[in-house]
C-alpha atoms as a PDB file:
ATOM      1  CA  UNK A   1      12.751  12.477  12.875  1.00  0.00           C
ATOM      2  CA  UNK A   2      14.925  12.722   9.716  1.00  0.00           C
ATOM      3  CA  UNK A   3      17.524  15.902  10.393  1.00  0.00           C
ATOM      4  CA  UNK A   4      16.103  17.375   6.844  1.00  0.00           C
ATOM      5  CA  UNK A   5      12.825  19.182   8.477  1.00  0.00           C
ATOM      6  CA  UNK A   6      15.158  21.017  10.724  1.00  0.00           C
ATOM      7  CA  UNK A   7      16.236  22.849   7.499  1.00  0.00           C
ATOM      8  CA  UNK A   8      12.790  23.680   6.103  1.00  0.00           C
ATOM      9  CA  UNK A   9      13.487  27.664   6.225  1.00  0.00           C
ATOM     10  CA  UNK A  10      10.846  30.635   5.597  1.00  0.00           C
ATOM     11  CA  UNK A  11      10.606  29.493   1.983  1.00  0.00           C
ATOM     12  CA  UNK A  12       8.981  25.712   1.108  1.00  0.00           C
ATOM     13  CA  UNK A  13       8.407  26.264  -2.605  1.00  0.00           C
ATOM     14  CA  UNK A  14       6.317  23.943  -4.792  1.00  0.00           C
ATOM     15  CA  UNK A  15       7.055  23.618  -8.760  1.00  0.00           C
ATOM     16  CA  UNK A  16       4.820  25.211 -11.189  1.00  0.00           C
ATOM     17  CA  UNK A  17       3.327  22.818 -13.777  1.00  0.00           C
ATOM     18  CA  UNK A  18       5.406  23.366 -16.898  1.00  0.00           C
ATOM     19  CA  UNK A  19       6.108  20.839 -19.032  1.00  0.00           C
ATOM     20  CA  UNK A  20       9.564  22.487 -20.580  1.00  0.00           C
ATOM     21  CA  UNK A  21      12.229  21.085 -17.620  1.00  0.00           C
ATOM     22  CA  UNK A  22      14.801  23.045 -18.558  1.00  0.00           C
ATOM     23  CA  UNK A  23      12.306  26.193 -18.214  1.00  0.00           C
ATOM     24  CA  UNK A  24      11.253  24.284 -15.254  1.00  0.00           C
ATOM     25  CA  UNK A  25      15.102  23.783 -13.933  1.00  0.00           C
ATOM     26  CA  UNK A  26      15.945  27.323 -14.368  1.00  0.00           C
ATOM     27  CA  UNK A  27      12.776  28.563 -12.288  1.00  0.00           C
ATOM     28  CA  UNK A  28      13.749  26.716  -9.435  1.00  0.00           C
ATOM     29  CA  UNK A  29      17.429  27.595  -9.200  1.00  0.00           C
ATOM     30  CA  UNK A  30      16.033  31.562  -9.263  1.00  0.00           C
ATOM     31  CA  UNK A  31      14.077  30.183  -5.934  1.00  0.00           C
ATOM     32  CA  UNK A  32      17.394  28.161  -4.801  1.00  0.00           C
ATOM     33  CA  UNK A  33      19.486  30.978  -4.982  1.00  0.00           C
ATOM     34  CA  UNK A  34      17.147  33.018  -3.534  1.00  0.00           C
ATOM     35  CA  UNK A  35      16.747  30.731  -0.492  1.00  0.00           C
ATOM     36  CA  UNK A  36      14.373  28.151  -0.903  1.00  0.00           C
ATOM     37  CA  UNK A  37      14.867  25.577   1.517  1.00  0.00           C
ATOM     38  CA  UNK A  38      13.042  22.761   0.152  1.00  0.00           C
ATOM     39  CA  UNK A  39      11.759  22.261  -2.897  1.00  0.00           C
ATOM     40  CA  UNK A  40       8.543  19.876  -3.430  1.00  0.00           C
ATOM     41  CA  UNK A  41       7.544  18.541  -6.822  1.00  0.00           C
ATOM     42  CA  UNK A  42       4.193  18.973  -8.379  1.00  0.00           C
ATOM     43  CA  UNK A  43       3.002  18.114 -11.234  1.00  0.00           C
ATOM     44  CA  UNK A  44      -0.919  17.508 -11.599  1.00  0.00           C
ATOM     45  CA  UNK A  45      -1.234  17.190 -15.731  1.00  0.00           C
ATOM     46  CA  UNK A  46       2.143  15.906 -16.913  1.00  0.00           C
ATOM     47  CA  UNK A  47       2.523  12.023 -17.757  1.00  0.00           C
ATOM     48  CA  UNK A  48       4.108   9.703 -15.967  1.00  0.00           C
ATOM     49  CA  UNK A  49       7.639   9.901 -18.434  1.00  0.00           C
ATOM     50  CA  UNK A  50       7.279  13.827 -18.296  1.00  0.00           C
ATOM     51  CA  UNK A  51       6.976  13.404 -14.205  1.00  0.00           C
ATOM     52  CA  UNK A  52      10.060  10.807 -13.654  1.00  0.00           C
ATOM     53  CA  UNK A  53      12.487  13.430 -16.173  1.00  0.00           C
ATOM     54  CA  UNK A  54      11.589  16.165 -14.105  1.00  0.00           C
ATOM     55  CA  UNK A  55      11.661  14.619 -10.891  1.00  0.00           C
ATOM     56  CA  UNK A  56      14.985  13.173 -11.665  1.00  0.00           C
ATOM     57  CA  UNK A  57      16.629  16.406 -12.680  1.00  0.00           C
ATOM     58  CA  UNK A  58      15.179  18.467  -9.454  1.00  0.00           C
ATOM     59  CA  UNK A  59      16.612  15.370  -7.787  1.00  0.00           C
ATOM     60  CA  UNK A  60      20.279  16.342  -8.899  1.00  0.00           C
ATOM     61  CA  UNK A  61      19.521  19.970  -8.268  1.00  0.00           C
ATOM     62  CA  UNK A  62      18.567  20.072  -5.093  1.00  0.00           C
ATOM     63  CA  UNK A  63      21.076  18.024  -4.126  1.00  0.00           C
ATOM     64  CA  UNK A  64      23.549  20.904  -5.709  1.00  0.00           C
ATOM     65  CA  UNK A  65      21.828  23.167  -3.296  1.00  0.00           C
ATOM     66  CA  UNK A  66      21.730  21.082  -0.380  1.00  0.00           C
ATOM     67  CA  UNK A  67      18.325  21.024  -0.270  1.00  0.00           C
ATOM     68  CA  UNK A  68      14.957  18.272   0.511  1.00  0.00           C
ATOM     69  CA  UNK A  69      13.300  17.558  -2.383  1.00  0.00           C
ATOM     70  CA  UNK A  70      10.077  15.829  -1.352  1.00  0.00           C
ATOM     71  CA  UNK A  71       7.522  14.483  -4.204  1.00  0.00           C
ATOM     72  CA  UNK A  72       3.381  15.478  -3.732  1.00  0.00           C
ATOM     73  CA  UNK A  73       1.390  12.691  -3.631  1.00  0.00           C
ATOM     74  CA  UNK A  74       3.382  10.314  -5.309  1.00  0.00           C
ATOM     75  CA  UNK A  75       5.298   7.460  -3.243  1.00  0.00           C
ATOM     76  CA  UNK A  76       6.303   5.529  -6.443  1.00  0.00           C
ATOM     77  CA  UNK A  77       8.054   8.289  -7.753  1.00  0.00           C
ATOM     78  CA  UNK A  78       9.842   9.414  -4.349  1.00  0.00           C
ATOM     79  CA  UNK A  79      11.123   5.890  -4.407  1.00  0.00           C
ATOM     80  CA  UNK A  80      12.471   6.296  -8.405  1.00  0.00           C
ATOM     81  CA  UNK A  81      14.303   9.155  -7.426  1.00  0.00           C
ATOM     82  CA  UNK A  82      15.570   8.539  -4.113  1.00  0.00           C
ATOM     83  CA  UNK A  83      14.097  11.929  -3.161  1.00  0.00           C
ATOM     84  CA  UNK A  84      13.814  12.941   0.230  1.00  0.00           C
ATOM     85  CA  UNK A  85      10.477  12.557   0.804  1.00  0.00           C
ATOM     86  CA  UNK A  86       6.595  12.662  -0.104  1.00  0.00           C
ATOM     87  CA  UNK A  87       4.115  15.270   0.792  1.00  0.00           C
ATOM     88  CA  UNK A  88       0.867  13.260   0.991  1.00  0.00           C
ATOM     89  CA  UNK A  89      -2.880  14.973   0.593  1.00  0.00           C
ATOM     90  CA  UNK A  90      -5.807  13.902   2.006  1.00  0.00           C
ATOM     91  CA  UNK A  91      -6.429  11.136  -0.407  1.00  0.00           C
ATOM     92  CA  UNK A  92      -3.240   9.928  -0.864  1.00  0.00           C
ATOM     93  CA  UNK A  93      -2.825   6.793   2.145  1.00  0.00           C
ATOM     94  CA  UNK A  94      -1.860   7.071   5.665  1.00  0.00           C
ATOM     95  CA  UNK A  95       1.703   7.818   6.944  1.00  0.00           C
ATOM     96  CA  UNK A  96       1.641   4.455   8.469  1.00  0.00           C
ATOM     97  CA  UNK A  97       1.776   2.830   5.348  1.00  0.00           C
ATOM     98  CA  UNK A  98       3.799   5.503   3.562  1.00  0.00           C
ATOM     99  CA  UNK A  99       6.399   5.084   6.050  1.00  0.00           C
ATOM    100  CA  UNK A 100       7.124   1.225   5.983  1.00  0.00           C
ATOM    101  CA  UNK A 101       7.357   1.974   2.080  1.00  0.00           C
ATOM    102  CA  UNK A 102       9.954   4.651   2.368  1.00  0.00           C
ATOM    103  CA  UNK A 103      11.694   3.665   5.581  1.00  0.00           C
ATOM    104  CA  UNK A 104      12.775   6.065   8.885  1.00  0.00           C
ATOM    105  CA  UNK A 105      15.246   8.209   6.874  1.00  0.00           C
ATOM    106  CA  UNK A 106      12.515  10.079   4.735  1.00  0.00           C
ATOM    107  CA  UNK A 107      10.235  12.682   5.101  1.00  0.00           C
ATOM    108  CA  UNK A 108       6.686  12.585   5.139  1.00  0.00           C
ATOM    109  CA  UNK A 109       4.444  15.758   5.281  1.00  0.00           C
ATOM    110  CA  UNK A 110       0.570  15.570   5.190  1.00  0.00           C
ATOM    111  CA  UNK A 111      -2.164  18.515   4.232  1.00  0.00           C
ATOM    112  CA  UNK A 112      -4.389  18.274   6.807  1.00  0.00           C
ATOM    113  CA  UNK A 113      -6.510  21.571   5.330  1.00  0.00           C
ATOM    114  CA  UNK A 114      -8.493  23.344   8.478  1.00  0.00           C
ATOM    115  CA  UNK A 115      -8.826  20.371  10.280  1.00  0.00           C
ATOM    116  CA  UNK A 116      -6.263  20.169  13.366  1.00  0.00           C
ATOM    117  CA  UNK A 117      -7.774  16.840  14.084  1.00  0.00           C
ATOM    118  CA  UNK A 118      -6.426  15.588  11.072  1.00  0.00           C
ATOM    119  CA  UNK A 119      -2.913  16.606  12.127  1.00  0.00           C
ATOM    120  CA  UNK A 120      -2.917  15.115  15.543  1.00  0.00           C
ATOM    121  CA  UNK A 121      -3.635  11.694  13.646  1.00  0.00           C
ATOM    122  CA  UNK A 122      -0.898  12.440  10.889  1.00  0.00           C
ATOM    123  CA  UNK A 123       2.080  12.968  13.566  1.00  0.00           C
ATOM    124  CA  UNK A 124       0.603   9.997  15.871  1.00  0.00           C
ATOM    125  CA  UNK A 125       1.584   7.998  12.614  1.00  0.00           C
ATOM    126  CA  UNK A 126       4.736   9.531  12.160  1.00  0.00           C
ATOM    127  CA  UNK A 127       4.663  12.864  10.277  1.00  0.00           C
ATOM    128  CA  UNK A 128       7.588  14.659  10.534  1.00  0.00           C
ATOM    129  CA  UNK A 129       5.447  17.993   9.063  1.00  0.00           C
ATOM    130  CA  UNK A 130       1.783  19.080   8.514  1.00  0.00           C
ATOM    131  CA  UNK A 131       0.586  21.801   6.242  1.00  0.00           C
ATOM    132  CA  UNK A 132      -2.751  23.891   6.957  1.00  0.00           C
ATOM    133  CA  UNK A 133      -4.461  25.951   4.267  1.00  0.00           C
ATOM    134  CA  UNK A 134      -5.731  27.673   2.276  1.00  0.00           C
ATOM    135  CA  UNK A 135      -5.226  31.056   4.056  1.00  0.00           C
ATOM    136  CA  UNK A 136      -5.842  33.030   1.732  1.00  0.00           C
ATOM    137  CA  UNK A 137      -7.432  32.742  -1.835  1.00  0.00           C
ATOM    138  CA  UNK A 138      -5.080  30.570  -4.153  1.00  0.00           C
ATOM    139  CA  UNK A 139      -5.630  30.641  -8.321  1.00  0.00           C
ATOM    140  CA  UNK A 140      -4.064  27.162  -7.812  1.00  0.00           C
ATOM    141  CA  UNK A 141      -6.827  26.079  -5.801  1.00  0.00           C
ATOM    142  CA  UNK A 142      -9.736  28.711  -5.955  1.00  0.00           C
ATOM    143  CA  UNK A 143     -12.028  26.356  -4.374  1.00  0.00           C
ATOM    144  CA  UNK A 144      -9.606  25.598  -1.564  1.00  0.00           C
ATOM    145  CA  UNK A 145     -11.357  25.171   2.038  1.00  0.00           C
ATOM    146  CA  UNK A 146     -10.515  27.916   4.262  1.00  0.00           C
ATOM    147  CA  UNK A 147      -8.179  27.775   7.465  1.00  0.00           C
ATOM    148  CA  UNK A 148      -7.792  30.980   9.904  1.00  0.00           C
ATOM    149  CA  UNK A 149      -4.709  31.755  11.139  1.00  0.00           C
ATOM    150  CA  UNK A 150      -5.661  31.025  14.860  1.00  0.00           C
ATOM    151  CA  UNK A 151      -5.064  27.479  14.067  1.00  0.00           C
ATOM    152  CA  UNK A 152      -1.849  27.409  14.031  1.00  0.00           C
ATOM    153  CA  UNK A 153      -2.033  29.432  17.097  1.00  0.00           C
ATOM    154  CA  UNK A 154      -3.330  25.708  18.443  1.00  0.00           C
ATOM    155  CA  UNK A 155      -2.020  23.933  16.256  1.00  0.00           C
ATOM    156  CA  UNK A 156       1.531  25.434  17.671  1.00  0.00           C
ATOM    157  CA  UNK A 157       0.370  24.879  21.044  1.00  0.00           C
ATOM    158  CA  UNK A 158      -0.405  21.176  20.710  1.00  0.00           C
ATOM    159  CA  UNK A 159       2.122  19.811  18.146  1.00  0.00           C
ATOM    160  CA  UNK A 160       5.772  19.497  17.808  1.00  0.00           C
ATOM    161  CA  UNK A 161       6.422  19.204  14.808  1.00  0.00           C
ATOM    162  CA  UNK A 162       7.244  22.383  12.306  1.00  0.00           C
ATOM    163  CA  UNK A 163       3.710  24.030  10.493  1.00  0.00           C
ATOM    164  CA  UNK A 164       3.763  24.811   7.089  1.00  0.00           C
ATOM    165  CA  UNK A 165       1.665  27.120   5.756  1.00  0.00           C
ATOM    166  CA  UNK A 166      -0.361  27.399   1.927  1.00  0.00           C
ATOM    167  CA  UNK A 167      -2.820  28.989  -0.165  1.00  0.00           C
ATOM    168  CA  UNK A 168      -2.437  32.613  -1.262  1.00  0.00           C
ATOM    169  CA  UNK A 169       0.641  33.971   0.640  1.00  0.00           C
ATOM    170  CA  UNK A 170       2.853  36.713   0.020  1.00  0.00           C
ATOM    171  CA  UNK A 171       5.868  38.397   1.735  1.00  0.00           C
ATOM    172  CA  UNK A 172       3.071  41.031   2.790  1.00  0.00           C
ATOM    173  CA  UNK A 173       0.487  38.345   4.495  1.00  0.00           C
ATOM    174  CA  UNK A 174       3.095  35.952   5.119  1.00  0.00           C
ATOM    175  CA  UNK A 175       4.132  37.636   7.906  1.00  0.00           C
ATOM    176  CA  UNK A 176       1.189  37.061  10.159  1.00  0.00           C
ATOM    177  CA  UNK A 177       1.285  33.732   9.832  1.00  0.00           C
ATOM    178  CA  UNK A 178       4.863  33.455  10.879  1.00  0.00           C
ATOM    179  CA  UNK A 179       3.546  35.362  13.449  1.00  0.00           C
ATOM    180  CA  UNK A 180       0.477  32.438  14.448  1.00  0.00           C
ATOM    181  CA  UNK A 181       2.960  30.030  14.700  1.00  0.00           C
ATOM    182  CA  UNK A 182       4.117  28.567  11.059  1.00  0.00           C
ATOM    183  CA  UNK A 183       7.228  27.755  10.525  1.00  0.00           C
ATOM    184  CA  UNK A 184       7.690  28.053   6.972  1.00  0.00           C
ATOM    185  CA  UNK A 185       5.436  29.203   3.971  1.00  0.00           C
ATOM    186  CA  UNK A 186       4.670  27.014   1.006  1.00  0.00           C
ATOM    187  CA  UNK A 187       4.282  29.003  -1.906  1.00  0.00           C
ATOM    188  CA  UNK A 188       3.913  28.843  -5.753  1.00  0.00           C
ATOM    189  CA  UNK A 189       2.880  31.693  -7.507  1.00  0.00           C
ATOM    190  CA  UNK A 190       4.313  33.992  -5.469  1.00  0.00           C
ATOM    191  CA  UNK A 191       7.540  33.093  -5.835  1.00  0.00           C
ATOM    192  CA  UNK A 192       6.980  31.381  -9.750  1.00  0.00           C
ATOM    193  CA  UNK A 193       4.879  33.592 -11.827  1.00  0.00           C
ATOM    194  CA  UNK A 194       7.215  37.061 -10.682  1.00  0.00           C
ATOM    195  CA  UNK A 195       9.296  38.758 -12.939  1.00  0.00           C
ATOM    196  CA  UNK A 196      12.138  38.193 -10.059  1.00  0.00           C
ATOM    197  CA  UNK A 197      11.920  34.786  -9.125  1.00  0.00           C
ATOM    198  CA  UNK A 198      15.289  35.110  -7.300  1.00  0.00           C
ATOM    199  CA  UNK A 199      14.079  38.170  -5.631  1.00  0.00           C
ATOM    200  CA  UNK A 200      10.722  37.140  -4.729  1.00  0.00           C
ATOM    201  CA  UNK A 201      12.227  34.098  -3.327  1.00  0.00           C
ATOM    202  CA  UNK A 202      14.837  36.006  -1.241  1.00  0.00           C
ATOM    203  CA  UNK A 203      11.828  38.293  -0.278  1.00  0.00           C
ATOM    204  CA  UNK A 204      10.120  35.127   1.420  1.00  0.00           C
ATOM    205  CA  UNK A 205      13.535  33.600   3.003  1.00  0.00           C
ATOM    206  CA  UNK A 206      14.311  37.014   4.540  1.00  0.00           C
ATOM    207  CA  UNK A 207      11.287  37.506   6.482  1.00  0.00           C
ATOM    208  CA  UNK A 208      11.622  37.103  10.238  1.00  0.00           C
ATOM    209  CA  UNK A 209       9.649  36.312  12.936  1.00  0.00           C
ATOM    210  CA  UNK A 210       7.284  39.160  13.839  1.00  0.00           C
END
């Protein structure tokens, strides 16, 4: 397992879409210095030239920080960057074939949703993370399904490798699913669309273990 999860912190934060990268940039060094410790890339309506800038400069920033930057859903683009990883989605192939693209020295995290079926099969390919959500209601996916926080009570108790959690969470109802067994919270607007950035981000990193 590639020594990067082992750093994935309280704080897994996943870019806005904004097309300005400098705007973009400056965001994510708020949530950097504020203790972010890893940063995914997403970017659902920007085009491919737009995607590969971005992705190039979060590249060189992270690396600044000392941080995993992983790329959602996009293996291509992972590979253009030399990023440390992908974050796959349902849809997006299996780890199997992810990982003989990418090699044994990247990450590869999968959403597996509410279904802890899912994430048995994920790791039994190789994940070296799964992600369960949403736990609460997102605006960045309203019509997200919904996962309860007793499954990462099982999930915990059957898997070995770290839980992230997404959809809806805040420092305030974060806690609880630290609490179930997650071991770090993936979060956009929380962190992204605050006045603070740094401080909401700090807010997330600084939140212990109930």
């Amino acid at each position: 397992m590639p020594s990067a999860v082992v750093s994935i912190g309280r704080l897994y934060a996943i870019t806005p879409d904004e097309t300005d990268t400098v705007e973009l940039l400056r965001k994510v060094r708020l949530a950097l210095l504020g203790g972010a410790r890893m940063v995914q890339y997403r970017n659902k309506t920007a085009a491919a030239a737009l995607r590969l800038k971005q992705a190039e400069a979060l590249r060189e920033l992270t690396r600044e920080f000392a941080v995993p930057l992983v790329i959602n859903d996009d293996v291509v683009l992972a590979q253009q960057v030399d990023a440390d990883g992908v974050h796959l989605g349902g849809a997006d192939g299996g780890v199997a074939d992810t990982r003989a693209l990418l090699g044994s020295g990247k990450l590869i995290g999968v959403s597996c949703y509410n279904r802890l079926a899912l994430a048995h099969e994920a790791v039994r390919q190789g994940a070296d993370y799964v992600a369960f959500g949403s736990f609460f209601p997102s605006t960045v996916k309203p019509g997200a399904v919904v996962a309860p926080p007793d499954l990462l009570r099982q999930a915990r108790r059957e898997l070995a490798v770290p839980l992230v959690a997404i959809g809806g969470i805040t420092p305030q109802n974060g806690v609880q699913l630290l609490a179930a067994g997650a071991n770090a919270l993936a979060v956009i607007s929380a962190v992204f669309a605050a006045a603070d950035i740094e401080q909401a981000a700090r807010q997330f990193s600084n939140l212990k273990f109930p």
